[in-house]
C-alpha atoms as a PDB file:
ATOM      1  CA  UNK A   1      48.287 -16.630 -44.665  1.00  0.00           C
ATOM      2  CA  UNK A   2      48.087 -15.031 -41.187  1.00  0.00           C
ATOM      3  CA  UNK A   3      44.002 -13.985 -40.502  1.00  0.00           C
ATOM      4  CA  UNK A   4      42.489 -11.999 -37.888  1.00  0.00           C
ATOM      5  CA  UNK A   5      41.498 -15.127 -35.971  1.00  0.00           C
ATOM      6  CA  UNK A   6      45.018 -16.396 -35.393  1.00  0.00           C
ATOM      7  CA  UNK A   7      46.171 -12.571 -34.375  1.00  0.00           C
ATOM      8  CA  UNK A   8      43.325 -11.370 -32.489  1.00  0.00           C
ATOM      9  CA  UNK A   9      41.130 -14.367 -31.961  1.00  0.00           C
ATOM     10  CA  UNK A  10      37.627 -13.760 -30.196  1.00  0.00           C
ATOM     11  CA  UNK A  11      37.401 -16.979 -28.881  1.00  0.00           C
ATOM     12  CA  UNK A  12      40.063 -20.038 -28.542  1.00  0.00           C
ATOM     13  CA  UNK A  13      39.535 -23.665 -27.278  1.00  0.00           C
ATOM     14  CA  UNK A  14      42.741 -25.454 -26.524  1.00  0.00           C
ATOM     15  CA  UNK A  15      42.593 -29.288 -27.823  1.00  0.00           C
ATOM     16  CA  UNK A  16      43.918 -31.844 -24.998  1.00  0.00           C
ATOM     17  CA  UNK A  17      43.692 -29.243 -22.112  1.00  0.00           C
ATOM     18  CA  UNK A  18      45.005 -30.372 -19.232  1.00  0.00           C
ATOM     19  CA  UNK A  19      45.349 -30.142 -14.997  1.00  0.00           C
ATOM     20  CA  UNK A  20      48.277 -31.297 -14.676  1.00  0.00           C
ATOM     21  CA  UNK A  21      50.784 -28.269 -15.935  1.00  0.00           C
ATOM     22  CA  UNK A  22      53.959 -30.844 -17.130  1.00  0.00           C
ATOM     23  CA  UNK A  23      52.019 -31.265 -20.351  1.00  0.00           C
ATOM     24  CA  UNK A  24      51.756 -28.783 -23.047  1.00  0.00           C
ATOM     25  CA  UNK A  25      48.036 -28.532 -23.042  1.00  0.00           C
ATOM     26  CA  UNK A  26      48.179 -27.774 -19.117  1.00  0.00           C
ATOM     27  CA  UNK A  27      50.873 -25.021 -19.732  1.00  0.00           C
ATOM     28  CA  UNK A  28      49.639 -22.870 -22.924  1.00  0.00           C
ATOM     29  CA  UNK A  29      45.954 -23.066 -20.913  1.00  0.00           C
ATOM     30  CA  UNK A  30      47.563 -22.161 -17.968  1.00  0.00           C
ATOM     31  CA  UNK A  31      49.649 -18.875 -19.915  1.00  0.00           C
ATOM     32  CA  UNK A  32      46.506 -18.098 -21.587  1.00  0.00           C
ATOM     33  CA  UNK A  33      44.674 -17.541 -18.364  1.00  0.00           C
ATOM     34  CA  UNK A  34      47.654 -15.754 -16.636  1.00  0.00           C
ATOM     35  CA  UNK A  35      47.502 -13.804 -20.082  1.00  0.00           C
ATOM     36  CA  UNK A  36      44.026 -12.666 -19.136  1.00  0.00           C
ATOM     37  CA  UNK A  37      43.224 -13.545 -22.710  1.00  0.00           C
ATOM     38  CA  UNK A  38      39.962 -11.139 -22.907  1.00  0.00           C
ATOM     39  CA  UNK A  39      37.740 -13.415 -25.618  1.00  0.00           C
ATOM     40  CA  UNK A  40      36.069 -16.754 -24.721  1.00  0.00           C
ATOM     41  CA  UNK A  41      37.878 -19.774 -23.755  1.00  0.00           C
ATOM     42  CA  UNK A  42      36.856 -22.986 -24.198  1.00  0.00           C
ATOM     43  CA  UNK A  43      39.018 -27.017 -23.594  1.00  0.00           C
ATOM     44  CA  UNK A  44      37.866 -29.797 -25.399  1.00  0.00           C
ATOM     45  CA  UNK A  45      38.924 -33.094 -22.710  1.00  0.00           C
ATOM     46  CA  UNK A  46      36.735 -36.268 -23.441  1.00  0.00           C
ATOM     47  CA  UNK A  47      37.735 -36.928 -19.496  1.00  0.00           C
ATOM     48  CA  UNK A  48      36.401 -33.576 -17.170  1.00  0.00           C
ATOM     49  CA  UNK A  49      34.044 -31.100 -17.543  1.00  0.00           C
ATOM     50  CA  UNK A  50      36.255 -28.250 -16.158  1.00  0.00           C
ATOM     51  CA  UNK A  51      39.701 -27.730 -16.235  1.00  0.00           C
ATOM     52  CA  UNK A  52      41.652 -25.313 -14.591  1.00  0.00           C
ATOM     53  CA  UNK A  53      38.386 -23.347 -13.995  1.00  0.00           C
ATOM     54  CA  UNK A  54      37.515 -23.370 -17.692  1.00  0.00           C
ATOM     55  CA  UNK A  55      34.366 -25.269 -19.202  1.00  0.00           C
ATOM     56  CA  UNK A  56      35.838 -28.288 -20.830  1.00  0.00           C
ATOM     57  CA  UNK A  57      33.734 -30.269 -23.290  1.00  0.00           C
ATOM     58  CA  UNK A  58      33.936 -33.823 -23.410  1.00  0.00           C
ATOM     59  CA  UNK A  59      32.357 -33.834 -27.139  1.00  0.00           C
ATOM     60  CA  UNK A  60      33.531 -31.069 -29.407  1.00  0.00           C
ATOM     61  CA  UNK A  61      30.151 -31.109 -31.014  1.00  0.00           C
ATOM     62  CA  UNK A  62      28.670 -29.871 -27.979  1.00  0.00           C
ATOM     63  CA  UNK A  63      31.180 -26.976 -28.137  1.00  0.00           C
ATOM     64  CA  UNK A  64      30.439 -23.515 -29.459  1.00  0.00           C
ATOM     65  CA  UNK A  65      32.175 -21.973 -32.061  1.00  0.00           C
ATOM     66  CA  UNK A  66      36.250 -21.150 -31.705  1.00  0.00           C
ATOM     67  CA  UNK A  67      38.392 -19.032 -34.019  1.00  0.00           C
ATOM     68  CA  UNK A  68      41.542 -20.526 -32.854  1.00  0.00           C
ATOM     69  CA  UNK A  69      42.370 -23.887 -32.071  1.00  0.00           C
ATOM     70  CA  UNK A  70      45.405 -24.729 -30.274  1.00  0.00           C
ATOM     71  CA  UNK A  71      46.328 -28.595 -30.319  1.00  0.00           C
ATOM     72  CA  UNK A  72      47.858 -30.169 -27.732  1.00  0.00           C
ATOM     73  CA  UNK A  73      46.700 -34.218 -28.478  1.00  0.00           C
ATOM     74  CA  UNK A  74      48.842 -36.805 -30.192  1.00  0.00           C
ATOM     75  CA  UNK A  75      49.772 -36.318 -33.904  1.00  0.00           C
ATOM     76  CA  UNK A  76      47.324 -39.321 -35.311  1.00  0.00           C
ATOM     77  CA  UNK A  77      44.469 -37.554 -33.759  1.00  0.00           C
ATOM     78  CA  UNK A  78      45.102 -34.248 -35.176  1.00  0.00           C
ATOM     79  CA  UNK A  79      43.350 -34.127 -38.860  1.00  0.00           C
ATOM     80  CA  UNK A  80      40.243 -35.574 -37.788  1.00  0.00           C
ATOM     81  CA  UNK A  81      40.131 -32.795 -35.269  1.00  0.00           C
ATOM     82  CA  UNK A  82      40.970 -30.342 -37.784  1.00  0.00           C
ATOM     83  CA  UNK A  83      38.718 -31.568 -40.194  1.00  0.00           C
ATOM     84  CA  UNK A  84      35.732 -31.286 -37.549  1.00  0.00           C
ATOM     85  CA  UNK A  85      36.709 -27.977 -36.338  1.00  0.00           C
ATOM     86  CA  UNK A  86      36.838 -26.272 -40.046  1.00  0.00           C
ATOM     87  CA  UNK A  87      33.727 -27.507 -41.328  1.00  0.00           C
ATOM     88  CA  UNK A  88      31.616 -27.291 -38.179  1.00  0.00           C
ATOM     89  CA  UNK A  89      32.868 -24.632 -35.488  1.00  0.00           C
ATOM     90  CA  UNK A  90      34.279 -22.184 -38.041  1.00  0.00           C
ATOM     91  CA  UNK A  91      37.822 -22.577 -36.837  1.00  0.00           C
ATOM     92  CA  UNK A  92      39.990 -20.822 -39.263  1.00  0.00           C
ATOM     93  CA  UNK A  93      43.380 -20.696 -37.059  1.00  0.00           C
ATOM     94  CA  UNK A  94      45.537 -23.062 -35.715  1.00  0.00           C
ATOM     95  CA  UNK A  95      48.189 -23.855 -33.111  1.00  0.00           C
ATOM     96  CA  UNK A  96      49.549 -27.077 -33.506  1.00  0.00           C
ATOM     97  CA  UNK A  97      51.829 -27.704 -30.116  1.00  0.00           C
ATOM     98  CA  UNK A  98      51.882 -31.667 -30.757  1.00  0.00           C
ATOM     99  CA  UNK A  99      55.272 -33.110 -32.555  1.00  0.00           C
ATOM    100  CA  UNK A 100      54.916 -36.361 -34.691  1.00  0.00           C
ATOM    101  CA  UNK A 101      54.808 -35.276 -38.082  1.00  0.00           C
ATOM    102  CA  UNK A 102      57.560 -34.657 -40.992  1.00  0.00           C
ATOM    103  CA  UNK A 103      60.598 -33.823 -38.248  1.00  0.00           C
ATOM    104  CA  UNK A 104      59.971 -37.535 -37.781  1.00  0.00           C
ATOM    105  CA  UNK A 105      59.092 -39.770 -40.394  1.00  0.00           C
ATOM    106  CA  UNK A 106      57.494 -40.064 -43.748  1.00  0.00           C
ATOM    107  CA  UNK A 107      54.358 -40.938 -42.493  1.00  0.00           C
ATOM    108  CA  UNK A 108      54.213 -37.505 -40.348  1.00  0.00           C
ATOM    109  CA  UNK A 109      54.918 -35.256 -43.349  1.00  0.00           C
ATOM    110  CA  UNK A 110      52.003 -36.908 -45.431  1.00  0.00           C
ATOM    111  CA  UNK A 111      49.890 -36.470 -42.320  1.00  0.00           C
ATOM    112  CA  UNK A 112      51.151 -32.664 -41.946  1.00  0.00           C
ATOM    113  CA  UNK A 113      50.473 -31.820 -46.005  1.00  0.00           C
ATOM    114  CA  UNK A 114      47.119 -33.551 -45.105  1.00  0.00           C
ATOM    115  CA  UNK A 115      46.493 -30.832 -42.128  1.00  0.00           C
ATOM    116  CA  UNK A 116      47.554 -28.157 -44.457  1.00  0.00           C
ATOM    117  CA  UNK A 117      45.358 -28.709 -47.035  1.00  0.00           C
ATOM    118  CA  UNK A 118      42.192 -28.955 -44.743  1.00  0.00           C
ATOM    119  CA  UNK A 119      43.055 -25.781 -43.408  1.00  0.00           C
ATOM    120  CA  UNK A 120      44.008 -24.009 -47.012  1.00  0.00           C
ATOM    121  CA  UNK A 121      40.694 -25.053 -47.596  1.00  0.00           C
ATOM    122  CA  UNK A 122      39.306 -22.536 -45.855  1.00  0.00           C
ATOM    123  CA  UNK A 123      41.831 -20.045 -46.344  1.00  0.00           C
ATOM    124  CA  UNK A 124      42.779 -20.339 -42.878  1.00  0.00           C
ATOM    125  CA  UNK A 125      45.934 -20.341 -40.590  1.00  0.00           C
ATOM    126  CA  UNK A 126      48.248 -22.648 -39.278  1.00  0.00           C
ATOM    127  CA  UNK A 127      51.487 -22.040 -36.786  1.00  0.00           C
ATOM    128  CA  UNK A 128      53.623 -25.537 -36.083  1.00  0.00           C
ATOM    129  CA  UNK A 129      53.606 -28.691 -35.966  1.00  0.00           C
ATOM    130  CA  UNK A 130      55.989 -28.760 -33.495  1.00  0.00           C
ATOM    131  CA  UNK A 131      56.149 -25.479 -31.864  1.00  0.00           C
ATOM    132  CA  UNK A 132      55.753 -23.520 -28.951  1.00  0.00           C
ATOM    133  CA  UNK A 133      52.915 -21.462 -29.824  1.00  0.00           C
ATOM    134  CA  UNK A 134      52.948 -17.546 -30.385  1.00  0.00           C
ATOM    135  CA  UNK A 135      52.645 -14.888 -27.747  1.00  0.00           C
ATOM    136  CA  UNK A 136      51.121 -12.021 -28.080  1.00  0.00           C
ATOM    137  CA  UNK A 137      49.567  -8.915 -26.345  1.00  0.00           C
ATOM    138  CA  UNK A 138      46.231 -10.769 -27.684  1.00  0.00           C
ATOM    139  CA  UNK A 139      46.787 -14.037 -26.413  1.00  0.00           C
ATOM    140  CA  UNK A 140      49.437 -16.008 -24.481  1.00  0.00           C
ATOM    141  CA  UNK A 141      49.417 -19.139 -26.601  1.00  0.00           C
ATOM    142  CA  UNK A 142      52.853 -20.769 -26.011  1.00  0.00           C
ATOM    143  CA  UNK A 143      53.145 -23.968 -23.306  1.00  0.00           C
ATOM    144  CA  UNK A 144      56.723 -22.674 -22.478  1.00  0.00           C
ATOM    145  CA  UNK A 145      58.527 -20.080 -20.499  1.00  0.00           C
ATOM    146  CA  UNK A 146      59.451 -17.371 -19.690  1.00  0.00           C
ATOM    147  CA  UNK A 147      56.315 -15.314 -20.260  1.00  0.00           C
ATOM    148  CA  UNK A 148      58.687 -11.486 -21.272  1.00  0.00           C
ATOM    149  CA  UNK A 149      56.490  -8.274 -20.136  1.00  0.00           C
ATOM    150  CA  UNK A 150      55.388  -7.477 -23.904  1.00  0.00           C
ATOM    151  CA  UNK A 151      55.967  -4.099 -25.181  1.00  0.00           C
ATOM    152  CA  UNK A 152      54.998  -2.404 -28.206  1.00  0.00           C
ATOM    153  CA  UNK A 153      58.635  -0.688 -28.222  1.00  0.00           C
ATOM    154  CA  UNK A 154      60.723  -3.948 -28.068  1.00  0.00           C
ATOM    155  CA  UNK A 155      61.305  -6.485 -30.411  1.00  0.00           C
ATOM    156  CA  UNK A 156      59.063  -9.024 -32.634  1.00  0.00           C
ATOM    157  CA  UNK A 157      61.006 -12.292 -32.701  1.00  0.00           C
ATOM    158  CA  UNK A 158      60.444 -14.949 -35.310  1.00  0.00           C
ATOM    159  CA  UNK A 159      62.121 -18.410 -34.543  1.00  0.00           C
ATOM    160  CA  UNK A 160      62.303 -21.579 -36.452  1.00  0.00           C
ATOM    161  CA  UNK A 161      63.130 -23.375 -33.099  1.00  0.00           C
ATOM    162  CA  UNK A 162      61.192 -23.093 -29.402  1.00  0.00           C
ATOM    163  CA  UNK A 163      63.799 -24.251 -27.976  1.00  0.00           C
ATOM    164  CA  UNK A 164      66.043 -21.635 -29.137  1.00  0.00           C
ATOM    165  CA  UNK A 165      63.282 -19.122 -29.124  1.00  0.00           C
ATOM    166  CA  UNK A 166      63.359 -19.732 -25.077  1.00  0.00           C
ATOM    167  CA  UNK A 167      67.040 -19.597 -24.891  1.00  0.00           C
ATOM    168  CA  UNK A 168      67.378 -16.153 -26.258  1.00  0.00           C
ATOM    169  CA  UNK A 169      64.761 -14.864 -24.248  1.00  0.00           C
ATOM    170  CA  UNK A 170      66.004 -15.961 -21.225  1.00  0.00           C
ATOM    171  CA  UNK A 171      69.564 -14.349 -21.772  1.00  0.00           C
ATOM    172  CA  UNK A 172      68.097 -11.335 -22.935  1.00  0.00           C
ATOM    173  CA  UNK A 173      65.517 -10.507 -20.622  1.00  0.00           C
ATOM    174  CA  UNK A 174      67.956  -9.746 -18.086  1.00  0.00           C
ATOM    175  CA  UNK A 175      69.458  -8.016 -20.328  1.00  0.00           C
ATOM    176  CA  UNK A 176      67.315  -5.349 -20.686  1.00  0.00           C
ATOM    177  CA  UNK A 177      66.345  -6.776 -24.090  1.00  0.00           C
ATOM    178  CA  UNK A 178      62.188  -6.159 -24.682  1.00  0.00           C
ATOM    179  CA  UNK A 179      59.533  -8.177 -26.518  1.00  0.00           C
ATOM    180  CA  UNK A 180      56.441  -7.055 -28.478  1.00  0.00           C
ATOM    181  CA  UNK A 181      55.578 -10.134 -30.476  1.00  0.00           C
ATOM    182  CA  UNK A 182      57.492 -14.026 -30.486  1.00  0.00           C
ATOM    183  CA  UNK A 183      56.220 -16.488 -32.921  1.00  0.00           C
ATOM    184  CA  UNK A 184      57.852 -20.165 -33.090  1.00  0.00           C
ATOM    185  CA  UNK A 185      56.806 -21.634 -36.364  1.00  0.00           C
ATOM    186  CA  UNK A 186      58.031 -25.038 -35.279  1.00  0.00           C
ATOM    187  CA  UNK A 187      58.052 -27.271 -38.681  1.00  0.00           C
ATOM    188  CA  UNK A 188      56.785 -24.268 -41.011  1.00  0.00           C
ATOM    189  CA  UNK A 189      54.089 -26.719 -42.620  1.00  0.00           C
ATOM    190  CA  UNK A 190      51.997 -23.555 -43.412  1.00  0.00           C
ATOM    191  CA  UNK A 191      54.006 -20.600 -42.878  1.00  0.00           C
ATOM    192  CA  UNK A 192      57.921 -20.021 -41.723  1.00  0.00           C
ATOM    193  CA  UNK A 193      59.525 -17.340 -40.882  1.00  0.00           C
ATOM    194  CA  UNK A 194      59.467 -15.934 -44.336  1.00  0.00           C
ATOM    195  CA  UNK A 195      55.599 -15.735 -44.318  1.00  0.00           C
ATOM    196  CA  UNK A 196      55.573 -13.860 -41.024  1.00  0.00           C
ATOM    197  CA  UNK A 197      57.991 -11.154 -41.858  1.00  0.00           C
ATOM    198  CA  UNK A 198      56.156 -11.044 -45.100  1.00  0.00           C
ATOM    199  CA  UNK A 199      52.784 -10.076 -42.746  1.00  0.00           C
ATOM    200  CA  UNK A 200      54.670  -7.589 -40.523  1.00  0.00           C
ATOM    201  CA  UNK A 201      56.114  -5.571 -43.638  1.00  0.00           C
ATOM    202  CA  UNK A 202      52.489  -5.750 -45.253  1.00  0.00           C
ATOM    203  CA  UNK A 203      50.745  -4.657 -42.066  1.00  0.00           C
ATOM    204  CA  UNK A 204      53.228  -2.394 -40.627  1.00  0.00           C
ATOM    205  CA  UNK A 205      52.528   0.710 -38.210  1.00  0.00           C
ATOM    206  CA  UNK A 206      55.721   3.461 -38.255  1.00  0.00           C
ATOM    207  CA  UNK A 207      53.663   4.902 -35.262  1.00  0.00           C
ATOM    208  CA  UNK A 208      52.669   1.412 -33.199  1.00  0.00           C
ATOM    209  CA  UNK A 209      54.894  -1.370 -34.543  1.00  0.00           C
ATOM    210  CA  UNK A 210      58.286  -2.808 -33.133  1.00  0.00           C
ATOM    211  CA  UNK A 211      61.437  -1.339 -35.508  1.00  0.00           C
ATOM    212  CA  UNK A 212      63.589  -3.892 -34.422  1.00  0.00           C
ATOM    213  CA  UNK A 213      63.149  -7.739 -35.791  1.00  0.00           C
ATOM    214  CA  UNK A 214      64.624 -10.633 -34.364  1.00  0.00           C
ATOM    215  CA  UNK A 215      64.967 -13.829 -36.747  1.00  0.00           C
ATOM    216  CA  UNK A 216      66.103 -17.545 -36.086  1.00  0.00           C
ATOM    217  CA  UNK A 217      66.203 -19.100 -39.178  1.00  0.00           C
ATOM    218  CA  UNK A 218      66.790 -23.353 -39.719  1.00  0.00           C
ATOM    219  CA  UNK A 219      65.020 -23.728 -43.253  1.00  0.00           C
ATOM    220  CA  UNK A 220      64.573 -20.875 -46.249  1.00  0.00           C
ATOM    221  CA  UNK A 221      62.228 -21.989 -48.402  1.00  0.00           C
ATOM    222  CA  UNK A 222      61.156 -18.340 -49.853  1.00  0.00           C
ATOM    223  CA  UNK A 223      64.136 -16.722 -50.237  1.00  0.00           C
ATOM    224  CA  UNK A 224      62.829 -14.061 -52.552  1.00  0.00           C
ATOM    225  CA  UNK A 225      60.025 -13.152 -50.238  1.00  0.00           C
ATOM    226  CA  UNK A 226      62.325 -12.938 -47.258  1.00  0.00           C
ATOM    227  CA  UNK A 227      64.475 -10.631 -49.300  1.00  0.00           C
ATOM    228  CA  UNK A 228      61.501  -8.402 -51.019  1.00  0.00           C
ATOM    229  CA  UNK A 229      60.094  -7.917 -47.269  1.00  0.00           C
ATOM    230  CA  UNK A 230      63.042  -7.775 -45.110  1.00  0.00           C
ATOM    231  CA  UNK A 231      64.231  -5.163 -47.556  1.00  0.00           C
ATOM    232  CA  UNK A 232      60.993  -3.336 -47.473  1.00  0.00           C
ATOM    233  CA  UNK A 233      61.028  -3.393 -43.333  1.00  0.00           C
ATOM    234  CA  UNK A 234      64.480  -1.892 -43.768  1.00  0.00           C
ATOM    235  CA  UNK A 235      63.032   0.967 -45.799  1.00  0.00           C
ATOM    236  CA  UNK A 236      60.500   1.797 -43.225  1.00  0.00           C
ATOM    237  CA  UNK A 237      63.046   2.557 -40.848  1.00  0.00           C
ATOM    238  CA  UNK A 238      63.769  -1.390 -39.107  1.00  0.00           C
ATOM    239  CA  UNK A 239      66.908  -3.061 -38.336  1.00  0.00           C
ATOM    240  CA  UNK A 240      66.967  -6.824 -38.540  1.00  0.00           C
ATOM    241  CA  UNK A 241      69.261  -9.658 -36.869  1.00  0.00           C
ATOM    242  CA  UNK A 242      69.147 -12.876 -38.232  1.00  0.00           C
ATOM    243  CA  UNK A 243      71.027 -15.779 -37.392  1.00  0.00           C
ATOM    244  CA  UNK A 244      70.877 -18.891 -40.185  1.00  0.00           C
ATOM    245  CA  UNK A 245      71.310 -22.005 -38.508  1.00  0.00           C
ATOM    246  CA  UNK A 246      72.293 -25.758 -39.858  1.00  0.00           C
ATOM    247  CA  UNK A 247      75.136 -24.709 -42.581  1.00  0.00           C
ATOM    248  CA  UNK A 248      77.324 -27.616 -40.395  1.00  0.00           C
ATOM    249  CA  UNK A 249      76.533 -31.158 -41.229  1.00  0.00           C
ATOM    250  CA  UNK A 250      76.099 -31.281 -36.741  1.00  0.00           C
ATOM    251  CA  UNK A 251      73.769 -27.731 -37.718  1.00  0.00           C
ATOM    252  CA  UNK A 252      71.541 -29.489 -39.852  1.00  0.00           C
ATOM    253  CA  UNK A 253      70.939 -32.596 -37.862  1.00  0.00           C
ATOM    254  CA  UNK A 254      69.666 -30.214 -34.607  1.00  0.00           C
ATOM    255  CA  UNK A 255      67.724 -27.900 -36.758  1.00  0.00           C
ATOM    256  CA  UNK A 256      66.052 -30.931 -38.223  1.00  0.00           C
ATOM    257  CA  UNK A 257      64.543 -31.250 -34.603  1.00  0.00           C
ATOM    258  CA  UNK A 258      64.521 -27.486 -33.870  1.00  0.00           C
ATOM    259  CA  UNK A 259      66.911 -27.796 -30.597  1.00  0.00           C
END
């Protein structure tokens, strides 16, 4: 389920912050901060007080609390995290930027099912593993670029891949081709593309909202939803391209990594 704290967070803390902006946790802090994200932001870094000119906390205890977490640590640290931030700083959304889970072994997927459970515990949200991050005109929170002018009158793009999700917008920004909303679901643990479409045709503003929906798809795993909503959107006046990816035995093998 998608809940006010992953779409218009007051406060975020990003998980393995970083200086040094070749890491993911030095690039999504970085975007937030360019992204003049207007709630409180926080880094958790056991090694530096401040980072980038935000407070970091070496101890998340010490930390006040955060409606969105974005991680950017290694996979085998991520549950205990999650685990700490749900029952004791009220985090109820999630960003998981880190890969390491079910795109690559066994072991990951238990470990992702794991995550997802903690956070279905308290009927929260969750975006990755394995993802870019989101952007929107809330919040920045995507370690990649390019950063599109948003704009309420372009397009909402939903992508199963980052890396794909960056392509397109780099052809298409020169293009002419406008963004209101770009979510990269990376290994749809929680929620895939399905789920999101499902929120914009529940939510959806004729006066406000973007008419036009963009969709990279690798897995279906609700096909009736995607129908019943995409159908709906259709209804209310939207047009929607999709492209389905991995139908070739060479498809399958780079949607299984999202590239």
């Amino acid at each position: 389920m998608i809940t006010k704290q992953l779409t218009h967070p007051n406060s975020i803390v990003v998980v393995g912050g970083s200086n040094d902006l070749d890491k993911p946790g030095g690039k999504v802090l970085k975007n937030l901060i360019d992204g003049k994200f207007q709630g409180k932001l926080y880094v958790s870094n056991p090694k530096s007080d401040e980072i980038q000119g935000i407070r970091s906390y070496r101890d998340l205890n010490d930390m006040p609390d955060a409606d969105l977490a974005i991680i950017a640590i290694a996979a085998k640290y991520t549950l205990p995290t999650i685990e700490f931030l749900t029952k004791n700083k009220k985090t109820k959304a999630f960003i998981i930027l880190s890969a390491g889970f079910s795109e690559e072994s066994y072991e990951g997927k238990v470990l992702e099912d794991k995550i997802v459970e903690t956070i279905n515990k308290v009927n929260g949200s969750l975006i990755g593993p394995n993802c870019v991050g989101i952007l929107t005109p809330q919040h920045h929170s995507v370690f990649t670029y390019p950063i599109p002018k948003l704009d309420n009158h372009g397009c909402d793009f939903v992508s199963g891949s980052g890396a794909t999700a960056c392509f397109i917008m780099e052809a298409g920004i020169p293009k002419g081709l406008k963004f209101a909303n770009v979510y990269s679901v990376g290994n749809s643990a929680q929620m895939g593309v399905e789920e999101i479409i499902k929120h914009m045709d529940e939510t959806f503003d004729p006066e406000n909202d973007p008419k036009v929906k963009l969709l990279y798809l690798e897995t279906i795993n609700h096909p009736e939803m995607l129908l019943k909503h995409a159908k709906s959107l259709i209804k209310k006046g939207c047009r929607i391209a999709a492209v389905k990816a991995g139908t070739s035995e060479a498809g399958s093998r780079a949607a299984s990594s999202h590239t």
